[in-house]
C-alpha atoms as a PDB file:
ATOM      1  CA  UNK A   1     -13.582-149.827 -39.223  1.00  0.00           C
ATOM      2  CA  UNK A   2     -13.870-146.228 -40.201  1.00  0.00           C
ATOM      3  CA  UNK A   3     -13.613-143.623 -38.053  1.00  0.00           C
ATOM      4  CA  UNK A   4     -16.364-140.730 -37.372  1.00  0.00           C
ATOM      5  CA  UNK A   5     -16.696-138.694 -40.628  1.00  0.00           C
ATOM      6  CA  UNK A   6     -14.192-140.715 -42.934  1.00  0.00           C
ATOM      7  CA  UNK A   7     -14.986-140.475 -46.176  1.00  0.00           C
ATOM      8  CA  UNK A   8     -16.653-137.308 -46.244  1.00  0.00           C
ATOM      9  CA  UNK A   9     -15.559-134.427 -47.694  1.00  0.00           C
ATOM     10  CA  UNK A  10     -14.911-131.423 -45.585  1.00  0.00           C
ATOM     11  CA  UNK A  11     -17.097-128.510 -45.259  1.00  0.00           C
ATOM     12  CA  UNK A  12     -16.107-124.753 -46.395  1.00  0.00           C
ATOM     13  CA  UNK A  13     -15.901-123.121 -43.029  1.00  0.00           C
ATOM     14  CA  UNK A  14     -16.647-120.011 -44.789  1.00  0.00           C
ATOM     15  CA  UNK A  15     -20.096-121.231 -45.511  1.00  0.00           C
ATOM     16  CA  UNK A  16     -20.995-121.375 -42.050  1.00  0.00           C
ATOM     17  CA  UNK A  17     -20.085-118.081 -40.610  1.00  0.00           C
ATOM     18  CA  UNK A  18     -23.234-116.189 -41.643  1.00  0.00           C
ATOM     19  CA  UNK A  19     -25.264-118.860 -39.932  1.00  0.00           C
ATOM     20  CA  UNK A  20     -22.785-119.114 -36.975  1.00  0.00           C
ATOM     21  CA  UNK A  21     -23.286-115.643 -36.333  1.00  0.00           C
ATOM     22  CA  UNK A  22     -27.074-115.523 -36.915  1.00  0.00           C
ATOM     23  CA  UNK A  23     -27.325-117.855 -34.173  1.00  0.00           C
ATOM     24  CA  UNK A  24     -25.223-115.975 -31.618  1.00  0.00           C
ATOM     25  CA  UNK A  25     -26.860-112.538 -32.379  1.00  0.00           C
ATOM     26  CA  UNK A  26     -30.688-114.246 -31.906  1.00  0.00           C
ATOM     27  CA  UNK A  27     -29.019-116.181 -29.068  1.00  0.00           C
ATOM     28  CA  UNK A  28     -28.037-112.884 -27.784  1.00  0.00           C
ATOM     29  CA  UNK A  29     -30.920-110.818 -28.553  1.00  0.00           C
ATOM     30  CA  UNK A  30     -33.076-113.558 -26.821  1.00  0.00           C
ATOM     31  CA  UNK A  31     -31.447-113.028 -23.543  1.00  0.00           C
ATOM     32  CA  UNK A  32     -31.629-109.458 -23.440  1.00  0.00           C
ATOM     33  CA  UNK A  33     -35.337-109.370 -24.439  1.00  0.00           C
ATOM     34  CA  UNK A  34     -36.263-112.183 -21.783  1.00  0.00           C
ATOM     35  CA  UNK A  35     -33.276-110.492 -19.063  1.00  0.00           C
ATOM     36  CA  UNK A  36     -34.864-107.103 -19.660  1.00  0.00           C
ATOM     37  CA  UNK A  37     -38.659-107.780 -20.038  1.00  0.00           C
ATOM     38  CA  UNK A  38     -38.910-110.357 -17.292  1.00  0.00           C
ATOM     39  CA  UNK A  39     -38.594-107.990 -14.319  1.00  0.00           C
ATOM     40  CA  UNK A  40     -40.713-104.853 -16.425  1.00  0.00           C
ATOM     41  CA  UNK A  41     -43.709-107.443 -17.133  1.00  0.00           C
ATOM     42  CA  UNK A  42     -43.171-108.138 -13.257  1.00  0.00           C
ATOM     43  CA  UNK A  43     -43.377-104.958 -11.825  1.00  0.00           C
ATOM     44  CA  UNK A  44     -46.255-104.091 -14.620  1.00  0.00           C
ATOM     45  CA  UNK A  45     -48.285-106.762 -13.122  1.00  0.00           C
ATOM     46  CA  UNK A  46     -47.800-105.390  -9.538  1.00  0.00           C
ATOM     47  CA  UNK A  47     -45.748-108.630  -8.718  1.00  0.00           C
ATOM     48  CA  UNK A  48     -42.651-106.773  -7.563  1.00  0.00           C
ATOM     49  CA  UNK A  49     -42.112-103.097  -5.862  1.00  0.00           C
ATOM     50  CA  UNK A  50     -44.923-100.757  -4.008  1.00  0.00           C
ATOM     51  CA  UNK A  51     -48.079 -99.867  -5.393  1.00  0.00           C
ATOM     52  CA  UNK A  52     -49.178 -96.427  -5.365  1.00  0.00           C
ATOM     53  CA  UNK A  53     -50.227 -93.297  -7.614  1.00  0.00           C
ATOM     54  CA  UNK A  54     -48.261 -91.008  -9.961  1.00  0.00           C
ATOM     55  CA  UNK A  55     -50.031 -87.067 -10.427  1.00  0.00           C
ATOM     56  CA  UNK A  56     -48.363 -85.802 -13.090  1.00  0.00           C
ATOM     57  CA  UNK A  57     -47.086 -81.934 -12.899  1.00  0.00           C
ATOM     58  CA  UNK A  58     -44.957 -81.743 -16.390  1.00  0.00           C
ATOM     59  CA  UNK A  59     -43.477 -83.614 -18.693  1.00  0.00           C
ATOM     60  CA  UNK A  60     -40.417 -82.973 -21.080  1.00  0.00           C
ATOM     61  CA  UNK A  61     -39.404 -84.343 -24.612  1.00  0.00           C
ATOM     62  CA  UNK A  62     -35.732 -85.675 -24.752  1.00  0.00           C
ATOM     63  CA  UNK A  63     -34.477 -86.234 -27.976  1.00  0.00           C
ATOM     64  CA  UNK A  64     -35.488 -85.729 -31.747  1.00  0.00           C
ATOM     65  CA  UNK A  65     -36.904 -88.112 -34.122  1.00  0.00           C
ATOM     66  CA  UNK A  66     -37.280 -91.630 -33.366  1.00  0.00           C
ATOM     67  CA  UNK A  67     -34.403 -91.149 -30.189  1.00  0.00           C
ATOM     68  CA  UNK A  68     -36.915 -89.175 -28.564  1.00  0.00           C
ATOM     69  CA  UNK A  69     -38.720 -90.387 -25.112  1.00  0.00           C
ATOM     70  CA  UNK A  70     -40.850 -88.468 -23.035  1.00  0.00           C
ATOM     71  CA  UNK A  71     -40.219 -87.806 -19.122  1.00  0.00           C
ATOM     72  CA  UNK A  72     -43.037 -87.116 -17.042  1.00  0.00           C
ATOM     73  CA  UNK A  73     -42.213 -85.741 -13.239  1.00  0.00           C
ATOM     74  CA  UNK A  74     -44.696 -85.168 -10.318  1.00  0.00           C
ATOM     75  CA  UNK A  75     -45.237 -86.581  -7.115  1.00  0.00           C
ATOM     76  CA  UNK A  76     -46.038 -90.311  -5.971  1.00  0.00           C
ATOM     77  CA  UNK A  77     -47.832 -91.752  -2.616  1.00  0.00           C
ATOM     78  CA  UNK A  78     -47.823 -95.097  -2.192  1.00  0.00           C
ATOM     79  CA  UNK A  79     -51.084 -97.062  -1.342  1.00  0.00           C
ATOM     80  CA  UNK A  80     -50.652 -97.587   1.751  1.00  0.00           C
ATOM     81  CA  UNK A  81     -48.657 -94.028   2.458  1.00  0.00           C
ATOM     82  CA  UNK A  82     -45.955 -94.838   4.163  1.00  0.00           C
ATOM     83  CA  UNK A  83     -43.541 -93.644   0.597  1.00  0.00           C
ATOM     84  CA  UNK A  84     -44.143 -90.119  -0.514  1.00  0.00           C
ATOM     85  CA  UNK A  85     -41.769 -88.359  -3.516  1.00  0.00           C
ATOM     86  CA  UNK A  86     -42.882 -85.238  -4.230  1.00  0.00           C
ATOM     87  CA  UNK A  87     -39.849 -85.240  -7.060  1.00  0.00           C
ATOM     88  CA  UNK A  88     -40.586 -88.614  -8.584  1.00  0.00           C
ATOM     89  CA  UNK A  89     -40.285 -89.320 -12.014  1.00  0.00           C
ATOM     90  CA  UNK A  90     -41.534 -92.182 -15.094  1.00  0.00           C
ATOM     91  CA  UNK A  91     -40.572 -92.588 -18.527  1.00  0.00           C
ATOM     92  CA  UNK A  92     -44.012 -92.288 -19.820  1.00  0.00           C
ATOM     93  CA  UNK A  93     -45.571 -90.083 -22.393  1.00  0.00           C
ATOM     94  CA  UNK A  94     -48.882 -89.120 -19.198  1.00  0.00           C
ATOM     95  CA  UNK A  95     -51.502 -86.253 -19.674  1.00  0.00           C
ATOM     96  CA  UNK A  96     -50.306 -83.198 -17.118  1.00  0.00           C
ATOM     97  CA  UNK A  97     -52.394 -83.091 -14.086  1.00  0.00           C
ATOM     98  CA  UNK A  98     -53.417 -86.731 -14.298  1.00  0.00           C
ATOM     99  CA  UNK A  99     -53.134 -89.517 -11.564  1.00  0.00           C
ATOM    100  CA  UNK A 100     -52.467 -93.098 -12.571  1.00  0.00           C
ATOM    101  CA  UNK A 101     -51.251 -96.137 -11.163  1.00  0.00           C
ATOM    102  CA  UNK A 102     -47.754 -96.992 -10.959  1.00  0.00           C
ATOM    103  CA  UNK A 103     -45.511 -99.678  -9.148  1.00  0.00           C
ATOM    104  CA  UNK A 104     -41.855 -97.810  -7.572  1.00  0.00           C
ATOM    105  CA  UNK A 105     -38.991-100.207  -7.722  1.00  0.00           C
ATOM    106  CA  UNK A 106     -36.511-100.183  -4.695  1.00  0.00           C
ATOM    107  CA  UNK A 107     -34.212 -98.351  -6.550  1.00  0.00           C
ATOM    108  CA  UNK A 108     -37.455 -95.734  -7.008  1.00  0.00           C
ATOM    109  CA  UNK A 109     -37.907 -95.889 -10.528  1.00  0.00           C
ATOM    110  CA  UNK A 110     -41.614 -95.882 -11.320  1.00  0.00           C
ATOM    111  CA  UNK A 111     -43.085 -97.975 -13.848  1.00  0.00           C
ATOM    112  CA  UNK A 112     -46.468 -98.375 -15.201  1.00  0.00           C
ATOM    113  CA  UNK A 113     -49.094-100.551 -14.456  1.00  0.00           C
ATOM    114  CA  UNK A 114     -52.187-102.089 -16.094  1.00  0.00           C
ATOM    115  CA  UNK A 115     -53.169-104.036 -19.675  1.00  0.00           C
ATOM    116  CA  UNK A 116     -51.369-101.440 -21.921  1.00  0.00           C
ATOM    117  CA  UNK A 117     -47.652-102.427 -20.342  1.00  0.00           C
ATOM    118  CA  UNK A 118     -48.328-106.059 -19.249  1.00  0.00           C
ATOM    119  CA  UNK A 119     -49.374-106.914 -23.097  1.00  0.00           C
ATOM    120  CA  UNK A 120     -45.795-105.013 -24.191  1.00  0.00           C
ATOM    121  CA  UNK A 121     -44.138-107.119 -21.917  1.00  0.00           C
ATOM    122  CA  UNK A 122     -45.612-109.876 -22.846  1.00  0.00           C
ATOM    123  CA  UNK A 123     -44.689-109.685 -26.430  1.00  0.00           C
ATOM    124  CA  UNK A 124     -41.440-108.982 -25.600  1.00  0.00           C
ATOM    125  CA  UNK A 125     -41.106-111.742 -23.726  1.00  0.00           C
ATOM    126  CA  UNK A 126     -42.515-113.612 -27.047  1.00  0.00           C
ATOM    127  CA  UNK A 127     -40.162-112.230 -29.172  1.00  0.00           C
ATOM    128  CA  UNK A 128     -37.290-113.438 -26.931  1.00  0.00           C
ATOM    129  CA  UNK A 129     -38.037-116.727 -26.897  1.00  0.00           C
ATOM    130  CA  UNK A 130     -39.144-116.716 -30.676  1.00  0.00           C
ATOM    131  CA  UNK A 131     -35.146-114.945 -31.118  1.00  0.00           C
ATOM    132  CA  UNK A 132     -34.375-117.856 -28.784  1.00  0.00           C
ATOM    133  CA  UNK A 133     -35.896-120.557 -30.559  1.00  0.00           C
ATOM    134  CA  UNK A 134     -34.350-119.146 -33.974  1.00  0.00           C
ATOM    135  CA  UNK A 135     -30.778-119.761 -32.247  1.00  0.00           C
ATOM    136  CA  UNK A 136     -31.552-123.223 -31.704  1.00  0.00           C
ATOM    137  CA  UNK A 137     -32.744-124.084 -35.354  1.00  0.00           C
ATOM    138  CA  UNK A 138     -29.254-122.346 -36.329  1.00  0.00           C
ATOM    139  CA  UNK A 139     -27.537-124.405 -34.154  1.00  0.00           C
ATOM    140  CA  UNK A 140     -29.456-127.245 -35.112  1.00  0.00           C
ATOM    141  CA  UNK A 141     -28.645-126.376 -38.919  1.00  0.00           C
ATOM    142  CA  UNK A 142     -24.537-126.367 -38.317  1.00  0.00           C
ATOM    143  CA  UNK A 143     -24.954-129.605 -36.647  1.00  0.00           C
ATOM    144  CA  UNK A 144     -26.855-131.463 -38.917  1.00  0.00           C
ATOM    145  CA  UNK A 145     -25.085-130.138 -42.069  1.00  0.00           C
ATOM    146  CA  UNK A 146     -24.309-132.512 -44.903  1.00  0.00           C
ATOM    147  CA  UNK A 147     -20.681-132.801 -45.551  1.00  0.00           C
ATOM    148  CA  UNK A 148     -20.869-135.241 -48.128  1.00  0.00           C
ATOM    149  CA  UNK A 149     -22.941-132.200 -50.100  1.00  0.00           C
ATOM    150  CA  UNK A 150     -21.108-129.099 -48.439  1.00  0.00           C
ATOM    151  CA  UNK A 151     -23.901-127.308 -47.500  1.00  0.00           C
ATOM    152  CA  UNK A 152     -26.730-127.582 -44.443  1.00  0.00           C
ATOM    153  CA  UNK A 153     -29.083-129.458 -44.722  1.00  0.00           C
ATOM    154  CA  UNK A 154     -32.130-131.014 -42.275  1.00  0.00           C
ATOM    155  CA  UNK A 155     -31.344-133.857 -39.868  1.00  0.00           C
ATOM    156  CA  UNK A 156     -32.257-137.157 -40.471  1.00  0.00           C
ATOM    157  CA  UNK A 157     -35.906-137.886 -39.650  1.00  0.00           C
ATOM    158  CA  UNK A 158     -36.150-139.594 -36.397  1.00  0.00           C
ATOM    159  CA  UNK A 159     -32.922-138.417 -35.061  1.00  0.00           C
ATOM    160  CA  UNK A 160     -32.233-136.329 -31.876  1.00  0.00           C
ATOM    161  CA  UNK A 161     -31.655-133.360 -34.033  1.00  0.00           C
ATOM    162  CA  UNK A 162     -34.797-133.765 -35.513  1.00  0.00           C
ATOM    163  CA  UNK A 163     -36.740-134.199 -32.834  1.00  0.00           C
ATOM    164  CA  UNK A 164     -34.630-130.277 -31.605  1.00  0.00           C
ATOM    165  CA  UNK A 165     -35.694-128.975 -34.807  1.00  0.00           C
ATOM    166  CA  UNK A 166     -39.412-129.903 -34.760  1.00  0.00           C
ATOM    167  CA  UNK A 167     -39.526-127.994 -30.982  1.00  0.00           C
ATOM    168  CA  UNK A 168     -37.747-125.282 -31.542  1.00  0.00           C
ATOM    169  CA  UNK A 169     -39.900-124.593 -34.897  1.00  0.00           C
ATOM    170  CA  UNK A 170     -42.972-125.013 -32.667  1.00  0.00           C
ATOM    171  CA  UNK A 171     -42.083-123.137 -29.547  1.00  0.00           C
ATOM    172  CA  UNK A 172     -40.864-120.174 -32.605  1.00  0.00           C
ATOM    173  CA  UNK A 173     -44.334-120.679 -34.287  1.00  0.00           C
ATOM    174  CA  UNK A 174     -46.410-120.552 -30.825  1.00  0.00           C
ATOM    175  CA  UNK A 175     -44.335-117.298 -29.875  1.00  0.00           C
ATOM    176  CA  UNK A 176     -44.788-116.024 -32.668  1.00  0.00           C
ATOM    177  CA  UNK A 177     -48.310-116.098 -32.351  1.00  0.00           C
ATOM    178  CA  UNK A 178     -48.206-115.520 -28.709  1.00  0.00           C
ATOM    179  CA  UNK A 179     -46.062-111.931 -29.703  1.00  0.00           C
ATOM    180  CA  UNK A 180     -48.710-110.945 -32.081  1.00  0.00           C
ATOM    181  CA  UNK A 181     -51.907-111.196 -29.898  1.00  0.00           C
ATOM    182  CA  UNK A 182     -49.953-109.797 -26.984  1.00  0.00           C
ATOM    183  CA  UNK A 183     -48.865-106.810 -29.258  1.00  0.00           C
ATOM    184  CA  UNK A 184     -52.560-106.567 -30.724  1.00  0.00           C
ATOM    185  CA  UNK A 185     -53.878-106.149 -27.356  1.00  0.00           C
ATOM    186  CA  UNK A 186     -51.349-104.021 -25.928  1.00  0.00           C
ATOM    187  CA  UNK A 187     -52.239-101.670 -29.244  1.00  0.00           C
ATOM    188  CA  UNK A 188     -56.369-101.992 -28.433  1.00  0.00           C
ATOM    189  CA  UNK A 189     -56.277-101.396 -24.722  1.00  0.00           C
ATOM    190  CA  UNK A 190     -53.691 -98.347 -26.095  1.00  0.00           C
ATOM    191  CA  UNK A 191     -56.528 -97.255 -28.122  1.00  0.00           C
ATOM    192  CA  UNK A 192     -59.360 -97.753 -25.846  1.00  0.00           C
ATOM    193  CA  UNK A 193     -57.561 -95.166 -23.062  1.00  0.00           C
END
């Protein structure tokens, strides 16, 4: 009897590092969009933290180019009063003099609320599992690779890594999808303010 892989010729290892490392950098990308977004689509649905208002005094411009982010400082009261900062702060480009919504974090960051940041999130969220879902089809790739060819190729129908391939191409295709419409109507409600 032959053992596993007898016969076959070996595969260039140096043919699978670009794909190797495709996978770990959507792998890791994945996990920092879903670690990051997860508790930010939280607090932007009011889920997490204390509701209250935000009026705006000044904001500042940090930065130049595309590095710069806008800092807006005033003073927040929660809903139910019992938190007042006179010196809080959000990392939000906000009209001076205006009120809006906002949710504080125990640590007292301050974080908007509403359809504008929830839809952000939300593609976010998308995009990490679509990054996610590109690891696995990578991964899926170096195992199913044809050594008696020496290059990748797709798994066998019907086989295990098959059926991996087919869900992680749909699960990419759906949030893919899902990360467009989310982005769309983060961009109209953006528009409509």
């Amino acid at each position: 009897m032959l053992g596993r892989g007898a016969g076959r010729k070996a595969v260039d290892p140096r043919r699978s590092v670009p794909l190797l490392m495709t996978t770990l950098v959507s792998l890791a990308l994945g996990i920092a969009a879903l670690a990051h977004a997860g508790p930010a689509l939280a607090s932007s649905l009011q889920l997490v933290g204390t509701p209250g208002r935000l009026t705006v005094s000044t904001c500042a411009t940090f930065g130049v180019g595309k590095s710069a982010h806008t800092v807006c400082y005033g003073s927040f009261r929660s809903d139910n009063g019992a938190i007042v900062d006179p010196q809080a702060s959000i990392d939000a480009k906000l009209p001076p003099n205006a009120t809006r919504p906002v949710q504080r974090a125990s640590d007292g960051t301050l974080a908007e609320v509403g359809v504008v940041p929830s839809a952000g999130w939300t593609a976010v969220i998308f995009l990490g599992v679509l990054a996610l879902s590109v690891s696995v089809v990578g991964a899926t790739a170096i195992q199913a690779r044809d050594s008696s060819r020496g290059h990748f190729g797709e798994p066998t129908k019907g086989t295990r890594e098959h059926r991996l391939l087919r869900c992680a191409l749909t699960v990419g295709g759906v949030a893919l999808g899902g990360a467009l419409l989310s982005g769309l109507t983060a961009f109209v409600a953006r528009l409509a303010q």
